[in-house]
Protein backbone atom coordinates (compact mmCIF):
# COMPACT_ATOMS: atom_id res chain seq x y z
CA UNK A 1 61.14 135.96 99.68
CA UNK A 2 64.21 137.93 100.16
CA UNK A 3 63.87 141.13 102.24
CA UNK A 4 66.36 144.62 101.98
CA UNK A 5 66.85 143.50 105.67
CA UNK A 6 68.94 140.35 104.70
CA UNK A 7 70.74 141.95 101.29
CA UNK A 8 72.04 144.81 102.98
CA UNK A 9 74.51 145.43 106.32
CA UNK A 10 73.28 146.81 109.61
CA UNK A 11 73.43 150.83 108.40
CA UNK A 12 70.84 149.46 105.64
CA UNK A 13 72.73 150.54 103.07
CA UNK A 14 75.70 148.52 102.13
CA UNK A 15 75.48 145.50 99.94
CA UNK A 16 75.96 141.86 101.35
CA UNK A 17 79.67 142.12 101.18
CA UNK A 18 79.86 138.67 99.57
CA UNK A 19 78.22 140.45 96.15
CA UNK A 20 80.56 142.63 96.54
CA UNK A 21 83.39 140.76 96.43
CA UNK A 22 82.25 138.70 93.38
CA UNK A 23 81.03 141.43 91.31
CA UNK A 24 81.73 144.73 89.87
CA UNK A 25 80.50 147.60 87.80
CA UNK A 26 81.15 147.52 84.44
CA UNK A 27 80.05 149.71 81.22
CA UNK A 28 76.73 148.15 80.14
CA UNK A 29 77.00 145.51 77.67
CA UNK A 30 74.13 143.48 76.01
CA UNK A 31 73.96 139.96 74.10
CA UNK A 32 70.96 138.34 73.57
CA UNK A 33 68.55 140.51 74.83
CA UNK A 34 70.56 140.80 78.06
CA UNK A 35 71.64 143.77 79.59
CA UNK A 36 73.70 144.11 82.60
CA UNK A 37 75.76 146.83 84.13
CA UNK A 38 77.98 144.68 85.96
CA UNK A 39 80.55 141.91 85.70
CA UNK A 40 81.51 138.83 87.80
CA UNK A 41 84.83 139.00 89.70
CA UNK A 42 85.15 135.59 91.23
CA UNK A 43 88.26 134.27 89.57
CA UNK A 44 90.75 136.78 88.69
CA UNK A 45 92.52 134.88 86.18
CA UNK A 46 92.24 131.50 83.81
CA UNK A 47 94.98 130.41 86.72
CA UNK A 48 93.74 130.92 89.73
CA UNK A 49 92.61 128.00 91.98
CA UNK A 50 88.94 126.59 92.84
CA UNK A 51 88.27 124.86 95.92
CA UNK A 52 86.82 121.86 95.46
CA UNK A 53 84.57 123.26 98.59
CA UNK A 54 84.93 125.56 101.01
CA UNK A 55 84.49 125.72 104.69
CA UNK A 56 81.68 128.42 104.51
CA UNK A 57 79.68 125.63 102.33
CA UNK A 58 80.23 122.58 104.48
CA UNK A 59 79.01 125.38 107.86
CA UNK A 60 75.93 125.81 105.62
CA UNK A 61 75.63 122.29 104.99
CA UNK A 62 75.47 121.51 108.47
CA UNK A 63 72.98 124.68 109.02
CA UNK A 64 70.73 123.14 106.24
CA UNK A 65 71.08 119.63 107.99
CA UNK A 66 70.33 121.10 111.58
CA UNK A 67 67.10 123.09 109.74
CA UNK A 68 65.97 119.75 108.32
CA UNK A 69 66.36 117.94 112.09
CA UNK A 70 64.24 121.15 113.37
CA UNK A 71 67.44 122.33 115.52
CA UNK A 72 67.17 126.22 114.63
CA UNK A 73 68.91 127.21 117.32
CA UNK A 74 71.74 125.41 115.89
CA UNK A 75 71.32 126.54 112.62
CA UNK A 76 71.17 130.27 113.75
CA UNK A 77 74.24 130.18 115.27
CA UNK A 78 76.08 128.40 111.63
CA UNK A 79 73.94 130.98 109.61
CA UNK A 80 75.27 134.11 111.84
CA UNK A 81 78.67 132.96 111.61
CA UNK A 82 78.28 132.92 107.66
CA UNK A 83 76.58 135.87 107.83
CA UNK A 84 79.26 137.81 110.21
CA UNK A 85 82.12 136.75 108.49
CA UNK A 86 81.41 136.40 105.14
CA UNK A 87 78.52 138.82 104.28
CA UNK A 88 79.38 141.46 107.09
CA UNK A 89 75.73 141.11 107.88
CA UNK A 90 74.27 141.50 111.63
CA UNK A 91 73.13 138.82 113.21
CA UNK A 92 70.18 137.38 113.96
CA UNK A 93 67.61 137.32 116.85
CA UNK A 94 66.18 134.15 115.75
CA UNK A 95 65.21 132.19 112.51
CA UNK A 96 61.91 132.11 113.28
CA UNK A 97 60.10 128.92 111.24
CA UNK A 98 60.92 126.23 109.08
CA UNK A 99 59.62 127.85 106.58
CA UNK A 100 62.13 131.44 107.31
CA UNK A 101 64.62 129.54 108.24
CA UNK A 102 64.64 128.18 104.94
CA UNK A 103 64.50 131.42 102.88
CA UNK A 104 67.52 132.15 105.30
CA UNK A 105 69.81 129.13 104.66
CA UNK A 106 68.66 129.70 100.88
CA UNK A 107 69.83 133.05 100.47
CA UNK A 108 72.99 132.68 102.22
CA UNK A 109 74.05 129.65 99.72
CA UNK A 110 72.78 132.19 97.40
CA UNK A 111 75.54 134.72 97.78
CA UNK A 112 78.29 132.48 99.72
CA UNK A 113 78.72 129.79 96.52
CA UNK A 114 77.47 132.59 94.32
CA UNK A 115 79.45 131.64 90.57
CA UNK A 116 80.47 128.13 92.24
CA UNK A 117 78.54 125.96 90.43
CA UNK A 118 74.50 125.20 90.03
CA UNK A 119 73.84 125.26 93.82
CA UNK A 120 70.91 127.51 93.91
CA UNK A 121 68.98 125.54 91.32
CA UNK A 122 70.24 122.54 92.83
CA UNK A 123 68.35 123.83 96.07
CA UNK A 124 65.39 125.00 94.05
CA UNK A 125 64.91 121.76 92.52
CA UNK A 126 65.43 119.66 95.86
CA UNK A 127 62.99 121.98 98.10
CA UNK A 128 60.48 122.54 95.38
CA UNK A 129 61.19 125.89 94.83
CA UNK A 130 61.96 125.51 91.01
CA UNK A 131 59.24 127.97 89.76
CA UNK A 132 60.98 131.03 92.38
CA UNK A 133 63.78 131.30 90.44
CA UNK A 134 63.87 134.31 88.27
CA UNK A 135 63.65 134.66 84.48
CA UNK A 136 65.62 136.86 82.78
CA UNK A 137 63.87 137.36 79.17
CA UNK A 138 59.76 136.43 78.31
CA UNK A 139 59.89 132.89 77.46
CA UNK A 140 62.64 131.42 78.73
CA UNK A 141 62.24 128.24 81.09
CA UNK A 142 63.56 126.94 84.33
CA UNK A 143 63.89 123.03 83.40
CA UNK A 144 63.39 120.86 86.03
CA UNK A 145 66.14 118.04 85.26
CA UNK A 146 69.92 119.04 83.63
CA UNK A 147 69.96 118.73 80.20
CA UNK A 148 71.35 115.33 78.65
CA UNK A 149 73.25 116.38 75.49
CA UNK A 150 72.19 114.80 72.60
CA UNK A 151 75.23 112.69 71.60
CA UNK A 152 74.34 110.76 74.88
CA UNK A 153 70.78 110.34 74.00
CA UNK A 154 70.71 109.06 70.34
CA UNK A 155 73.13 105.66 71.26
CA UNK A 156 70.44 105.49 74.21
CA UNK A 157 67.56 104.63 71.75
């Protein structure tokens, strides 16, 4: 779905700049038969502020809106600005169809709200798109509602 043209910068080489701001290398470390090499960045400390949402997220939002009206010129020009200032990406010629411009708007949300909150399997779940997102161990499961904890179940019976 995702192409080396959209992850990397025009010289092909450099990483979305928006991964690199949110994560960094780290000595490899392993729990639960997970192993990862790197380590989230997003909020330096315990202190440090969260926007309750950003500006790049509501520019999406109206690119995802403009997608669903079929306006993809409109959306190109929202996604390019995302993709210019945020991910140091080039731009776009066009976003093709629905369908592209879709995988697009999806991957951008992807890496701008990246450690934000469950946005990409919020967008899985509303475009159908549940069984794309990856599995990291054999037998694990992408659920298709949020989990209700059980205190809040049992005085529902």
């Amino acid at each position: 779905m995702l192409g080396p043209r959209q992850r990397h910068r025009a010289n092909g080489t450099a990483l979305d700049q928006r991964f690199l701001d949110k994560v960094v290398p780290r000595s490899v470390a392993s729990a639960d038969n997970l192993t990862s090499d790197l380590g989230w960045i997003r909020y330096p400390s315990p202190n440090t502020p969260i926007p309750i949402i950003k500006n790049e997220e509501l520019i999406l939002l109206r690119a995802e809106a403009f997608i669903g009206q079929g306006n993809l010129d409109a959306a190109l020009t929202d996604i390019n600005t995302i993709r210019d200032l945020s991910g140091h990406l080039p731009a776009l010629v066009d976003l093709g169809t629905s369908e592209t411009a879709l995988d697009e708007l999806l991957y951008n949300k992807l890496y701008s709200l990246m450690f934000e909150g469950a946005h990409r399997w919020i967008d899985a779940r509303h475009y159908g798109r549940l069984d794309a997102l990856p599995l990291d161990r054999s037998g694990d499961v992408v659920f298709s509602t949020l989990p209700i904890p059980t205190s809040e179940v049992l005085p529902r019976q």
